[in-house]
PDB file of N, CA and C in Angstrom:
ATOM      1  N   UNK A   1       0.833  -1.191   0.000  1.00  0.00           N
ATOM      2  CA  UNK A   1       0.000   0.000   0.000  1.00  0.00           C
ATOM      3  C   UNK A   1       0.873   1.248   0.000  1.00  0.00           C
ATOM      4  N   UNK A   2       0.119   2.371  -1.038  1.00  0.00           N
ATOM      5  CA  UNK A   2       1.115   3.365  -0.914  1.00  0.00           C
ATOM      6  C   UNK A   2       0.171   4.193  -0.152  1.00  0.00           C
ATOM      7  N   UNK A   3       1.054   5.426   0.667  1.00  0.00           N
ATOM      8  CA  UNK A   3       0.478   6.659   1.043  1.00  0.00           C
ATOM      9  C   UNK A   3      -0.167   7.575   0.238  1.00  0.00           C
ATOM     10  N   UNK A   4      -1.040   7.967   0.565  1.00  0.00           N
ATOM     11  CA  UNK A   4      -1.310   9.349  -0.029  1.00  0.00           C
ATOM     12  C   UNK A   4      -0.931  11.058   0.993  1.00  0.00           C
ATOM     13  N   UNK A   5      -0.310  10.315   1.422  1.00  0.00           N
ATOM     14  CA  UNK A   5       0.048  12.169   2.242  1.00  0.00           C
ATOM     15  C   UNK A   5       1.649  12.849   1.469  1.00  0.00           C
ATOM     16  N   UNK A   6       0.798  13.970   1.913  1.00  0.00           N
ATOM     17  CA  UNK A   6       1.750  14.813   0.715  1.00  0.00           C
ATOM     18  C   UNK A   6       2.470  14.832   1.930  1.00  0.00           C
ATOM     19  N   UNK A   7       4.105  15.484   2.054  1.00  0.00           N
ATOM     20  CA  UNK A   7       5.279  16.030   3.151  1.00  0.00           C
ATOM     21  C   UNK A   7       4.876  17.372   3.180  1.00  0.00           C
ATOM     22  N   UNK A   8       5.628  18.417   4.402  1.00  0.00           N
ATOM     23  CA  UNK A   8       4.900  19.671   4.341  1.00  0.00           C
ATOM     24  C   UNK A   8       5.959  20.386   2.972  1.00  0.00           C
ATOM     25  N   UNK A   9       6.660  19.627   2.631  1.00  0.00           N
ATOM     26  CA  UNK A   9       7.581  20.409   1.270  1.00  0.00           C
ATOM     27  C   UNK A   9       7.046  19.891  -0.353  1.00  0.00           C
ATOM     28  N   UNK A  10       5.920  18.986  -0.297  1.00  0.00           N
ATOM     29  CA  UNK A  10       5.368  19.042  -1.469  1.00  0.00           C
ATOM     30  C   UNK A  10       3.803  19.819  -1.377  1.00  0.00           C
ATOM     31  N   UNK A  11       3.276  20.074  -0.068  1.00  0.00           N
ATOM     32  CA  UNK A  11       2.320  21.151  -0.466  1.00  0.00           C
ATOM     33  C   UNK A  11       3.168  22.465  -0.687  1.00  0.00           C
ATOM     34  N   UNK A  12       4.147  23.081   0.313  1.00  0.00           N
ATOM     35  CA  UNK A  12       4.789  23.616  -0.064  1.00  0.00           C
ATOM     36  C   UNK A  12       5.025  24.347  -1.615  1.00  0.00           C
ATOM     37  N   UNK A  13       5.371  23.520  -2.311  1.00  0.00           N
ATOM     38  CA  UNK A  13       5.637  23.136  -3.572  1.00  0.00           C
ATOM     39  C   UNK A  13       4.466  23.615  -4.309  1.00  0.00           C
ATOM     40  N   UNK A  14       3.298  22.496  -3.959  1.00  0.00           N
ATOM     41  CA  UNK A  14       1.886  22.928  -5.091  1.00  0.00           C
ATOM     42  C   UNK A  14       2.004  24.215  -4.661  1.00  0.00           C
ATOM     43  N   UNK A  15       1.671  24.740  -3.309  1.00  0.00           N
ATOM     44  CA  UNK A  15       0.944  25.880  -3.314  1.00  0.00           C
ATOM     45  C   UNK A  15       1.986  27.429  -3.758  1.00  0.00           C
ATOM     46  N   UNK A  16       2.700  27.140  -3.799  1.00  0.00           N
ATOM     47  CA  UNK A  16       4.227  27.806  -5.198  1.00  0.00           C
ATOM     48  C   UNK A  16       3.286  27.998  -6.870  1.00  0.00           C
ATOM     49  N   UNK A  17       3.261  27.070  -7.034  1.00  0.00           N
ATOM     50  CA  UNK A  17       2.756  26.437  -8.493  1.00  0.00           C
ATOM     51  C   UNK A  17       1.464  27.235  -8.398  1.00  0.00           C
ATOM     52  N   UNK A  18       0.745  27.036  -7.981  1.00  0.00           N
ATOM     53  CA  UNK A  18      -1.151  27.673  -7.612  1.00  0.00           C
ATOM     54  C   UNK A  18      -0.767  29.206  -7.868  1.00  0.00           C
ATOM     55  N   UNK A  19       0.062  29.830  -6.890  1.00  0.00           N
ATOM     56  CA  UNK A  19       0.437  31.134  -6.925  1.00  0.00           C
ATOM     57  C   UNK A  19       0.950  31.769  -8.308  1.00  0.00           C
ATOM     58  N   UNK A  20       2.155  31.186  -8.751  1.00  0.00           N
ATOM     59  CA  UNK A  20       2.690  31.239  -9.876  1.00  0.00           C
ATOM     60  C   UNK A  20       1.673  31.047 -10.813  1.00  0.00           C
ATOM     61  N   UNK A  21       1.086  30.188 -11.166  1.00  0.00           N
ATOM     62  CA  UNK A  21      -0.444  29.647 -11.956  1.00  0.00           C
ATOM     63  C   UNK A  21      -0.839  30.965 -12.291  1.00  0.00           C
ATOM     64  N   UNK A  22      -1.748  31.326 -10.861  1.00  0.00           N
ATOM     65  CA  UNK A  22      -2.822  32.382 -10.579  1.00  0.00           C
ATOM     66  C   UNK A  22      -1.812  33.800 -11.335  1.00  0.00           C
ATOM     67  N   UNK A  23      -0.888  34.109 -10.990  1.00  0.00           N
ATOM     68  CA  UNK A  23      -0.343  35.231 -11.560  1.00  0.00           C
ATOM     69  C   UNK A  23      -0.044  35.490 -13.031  1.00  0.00           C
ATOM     70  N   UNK A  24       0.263  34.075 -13.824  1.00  0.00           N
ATOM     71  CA  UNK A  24       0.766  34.170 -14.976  1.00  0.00           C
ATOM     72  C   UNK A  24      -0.939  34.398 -15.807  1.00  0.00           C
ATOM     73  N   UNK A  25      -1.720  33.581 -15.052  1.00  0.00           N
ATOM     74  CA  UNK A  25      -3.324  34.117 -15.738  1.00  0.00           C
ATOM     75  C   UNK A  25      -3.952  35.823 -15.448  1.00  0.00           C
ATOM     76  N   UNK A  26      -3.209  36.311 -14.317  1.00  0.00           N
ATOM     77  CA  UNK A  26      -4.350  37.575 -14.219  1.00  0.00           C
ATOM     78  C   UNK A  26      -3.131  38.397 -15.169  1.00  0.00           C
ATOM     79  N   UNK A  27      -1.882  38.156 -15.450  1.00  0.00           N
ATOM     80  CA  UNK A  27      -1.010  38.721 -16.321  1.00  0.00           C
ATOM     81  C   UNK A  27      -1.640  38.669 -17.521  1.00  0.00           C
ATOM     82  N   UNK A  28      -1.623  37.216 -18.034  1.00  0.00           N
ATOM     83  CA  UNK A  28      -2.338  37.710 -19.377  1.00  0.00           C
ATOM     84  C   UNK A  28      -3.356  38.159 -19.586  1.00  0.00           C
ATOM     85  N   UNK A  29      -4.561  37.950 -18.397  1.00  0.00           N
ATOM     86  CA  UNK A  29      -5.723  38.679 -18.850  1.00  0.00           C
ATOM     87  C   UNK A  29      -5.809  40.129 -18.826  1.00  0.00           C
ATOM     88  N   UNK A  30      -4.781  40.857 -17.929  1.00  0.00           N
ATOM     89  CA  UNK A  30      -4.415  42.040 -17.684  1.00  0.00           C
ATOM     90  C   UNK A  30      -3.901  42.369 -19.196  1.00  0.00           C
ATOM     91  N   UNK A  31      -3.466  41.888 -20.072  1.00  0.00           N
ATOM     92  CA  UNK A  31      -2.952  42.121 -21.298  1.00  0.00           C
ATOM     93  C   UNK A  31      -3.763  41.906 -22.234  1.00  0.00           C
ATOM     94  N   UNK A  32      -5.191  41.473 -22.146  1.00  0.00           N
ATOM     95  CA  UNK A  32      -5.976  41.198 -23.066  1.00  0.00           C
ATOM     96  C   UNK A  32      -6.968  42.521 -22.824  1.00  0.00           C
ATOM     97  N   UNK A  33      -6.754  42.858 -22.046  1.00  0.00           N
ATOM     98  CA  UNK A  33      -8.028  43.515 -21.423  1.00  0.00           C
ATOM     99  C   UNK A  33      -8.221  44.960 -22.387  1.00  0.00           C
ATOM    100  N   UNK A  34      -9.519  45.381 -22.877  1.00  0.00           N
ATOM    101  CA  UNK A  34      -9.265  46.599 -23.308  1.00  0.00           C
ATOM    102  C   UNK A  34     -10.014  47.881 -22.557  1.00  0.00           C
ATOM    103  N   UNK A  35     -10.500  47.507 -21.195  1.00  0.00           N
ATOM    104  CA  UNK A  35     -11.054  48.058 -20.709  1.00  0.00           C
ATOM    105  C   UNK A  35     -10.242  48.593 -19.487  1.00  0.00           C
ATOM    106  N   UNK A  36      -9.589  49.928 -19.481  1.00  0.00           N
ATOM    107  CA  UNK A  36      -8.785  49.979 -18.104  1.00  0.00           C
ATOM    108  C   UNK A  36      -9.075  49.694 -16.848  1.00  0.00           C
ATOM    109  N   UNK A  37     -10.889  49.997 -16.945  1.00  0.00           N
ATOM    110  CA  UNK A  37     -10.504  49.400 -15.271  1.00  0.00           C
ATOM    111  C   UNK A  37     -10.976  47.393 -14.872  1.00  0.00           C
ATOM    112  N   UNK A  38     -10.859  46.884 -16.060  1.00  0.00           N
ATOM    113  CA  UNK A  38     -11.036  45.724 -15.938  1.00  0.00           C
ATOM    114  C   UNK A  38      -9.466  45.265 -16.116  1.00  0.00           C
ATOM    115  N   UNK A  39      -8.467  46.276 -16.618  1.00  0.00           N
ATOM    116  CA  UNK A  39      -7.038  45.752 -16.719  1.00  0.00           C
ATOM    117  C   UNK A  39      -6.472  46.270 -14.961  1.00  0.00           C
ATOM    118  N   UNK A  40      -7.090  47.423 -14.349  1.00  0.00           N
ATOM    119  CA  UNK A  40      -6.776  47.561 -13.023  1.00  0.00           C
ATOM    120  C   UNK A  40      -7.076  46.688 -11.953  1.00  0.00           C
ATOM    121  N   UNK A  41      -8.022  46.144 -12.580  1.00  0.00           N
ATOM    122  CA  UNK A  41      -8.723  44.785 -11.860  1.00  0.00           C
ATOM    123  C   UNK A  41      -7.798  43.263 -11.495  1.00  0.00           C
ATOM    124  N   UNK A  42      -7.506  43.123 -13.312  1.00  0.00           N
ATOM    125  CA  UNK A  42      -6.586  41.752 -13.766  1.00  0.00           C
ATOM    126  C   UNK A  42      -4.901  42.625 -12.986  1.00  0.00           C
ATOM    127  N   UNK A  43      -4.475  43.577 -13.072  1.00  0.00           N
ATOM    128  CA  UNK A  43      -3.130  43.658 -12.520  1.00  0.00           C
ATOM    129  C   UNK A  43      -3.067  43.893 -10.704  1.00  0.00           C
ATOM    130  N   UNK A  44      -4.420  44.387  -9.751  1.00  0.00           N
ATOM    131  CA  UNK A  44      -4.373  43.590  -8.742  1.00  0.00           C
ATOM    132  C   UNK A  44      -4.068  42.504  -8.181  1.00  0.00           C
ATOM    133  N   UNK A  45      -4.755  41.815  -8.837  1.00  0.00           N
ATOM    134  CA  UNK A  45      -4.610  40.105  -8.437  1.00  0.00           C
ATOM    135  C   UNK A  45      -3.463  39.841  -9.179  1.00  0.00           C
ATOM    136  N   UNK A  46      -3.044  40.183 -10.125  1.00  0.00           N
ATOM    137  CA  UNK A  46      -1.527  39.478 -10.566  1.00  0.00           C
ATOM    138  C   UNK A  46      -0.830  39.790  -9.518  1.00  0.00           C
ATOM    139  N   UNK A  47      -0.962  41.398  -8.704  1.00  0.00           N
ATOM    140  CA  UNK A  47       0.249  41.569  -7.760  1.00  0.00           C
ATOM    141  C   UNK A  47      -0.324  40.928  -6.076  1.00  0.00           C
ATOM    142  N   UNK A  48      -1.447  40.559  -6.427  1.00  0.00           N
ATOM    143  CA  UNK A  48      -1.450  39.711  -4.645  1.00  0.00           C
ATOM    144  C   UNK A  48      -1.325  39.087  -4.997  1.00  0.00           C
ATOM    145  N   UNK A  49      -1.392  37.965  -6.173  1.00  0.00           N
ATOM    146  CA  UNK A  49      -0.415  36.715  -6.211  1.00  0.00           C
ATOM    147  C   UNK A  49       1.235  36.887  -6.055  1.00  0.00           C
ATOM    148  N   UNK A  50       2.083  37.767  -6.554  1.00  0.00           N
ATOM    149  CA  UNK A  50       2.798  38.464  -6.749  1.00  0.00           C
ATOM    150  C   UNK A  50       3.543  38.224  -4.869  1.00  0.00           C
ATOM    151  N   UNK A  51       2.828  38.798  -3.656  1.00  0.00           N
ATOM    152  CA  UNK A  51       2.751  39.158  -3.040  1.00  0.00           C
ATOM    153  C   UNK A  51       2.297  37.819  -2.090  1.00  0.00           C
ATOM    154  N   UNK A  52       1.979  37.182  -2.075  1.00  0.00           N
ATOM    155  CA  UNK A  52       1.657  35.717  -1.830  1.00  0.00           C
ATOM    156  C   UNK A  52       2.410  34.552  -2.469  1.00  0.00           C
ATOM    157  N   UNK A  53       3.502  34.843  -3.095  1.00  0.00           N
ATOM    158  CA  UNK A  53       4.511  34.312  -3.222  1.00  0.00           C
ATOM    159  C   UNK A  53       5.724  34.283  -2.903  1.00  0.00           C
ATOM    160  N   UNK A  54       5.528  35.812  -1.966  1.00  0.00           N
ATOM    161  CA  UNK A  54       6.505  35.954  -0.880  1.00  0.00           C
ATOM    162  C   UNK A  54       6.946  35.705  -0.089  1.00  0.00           C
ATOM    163  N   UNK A  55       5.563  34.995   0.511  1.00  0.00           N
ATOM    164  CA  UNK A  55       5.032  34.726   1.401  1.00  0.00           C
ATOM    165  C   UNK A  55       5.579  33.131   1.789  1.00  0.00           C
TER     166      UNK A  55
END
């Protein structure tokens, strides 16, 4: 039988990835956007992901 528990250095890990994820999407949508305050919107959340990866 194998485990299923993650170590605290592979959630670690995902929750890196999730962050990184989440930022590289509100980036591009921030770049699609032609509406400024829907691009002020998408470059928030790019920078609390940003900011939660500091973390």
């Amino acid at each position: 039988m194998s485990s299923n528990i993650l170590s605290p250095q592979e959630i670690l890990k995902i929750a890196i990835e999730v962050e990184e994820n989440g930022k590289k999407l509100y980036e591009t949508l921030e770049g699609k956007a032609k509406d400024e305050e829907v691009k002020k919107v998408w470059k928030f959340l790019k920078e609390q992901e940003e900011e939660h990866r500091k973390v």
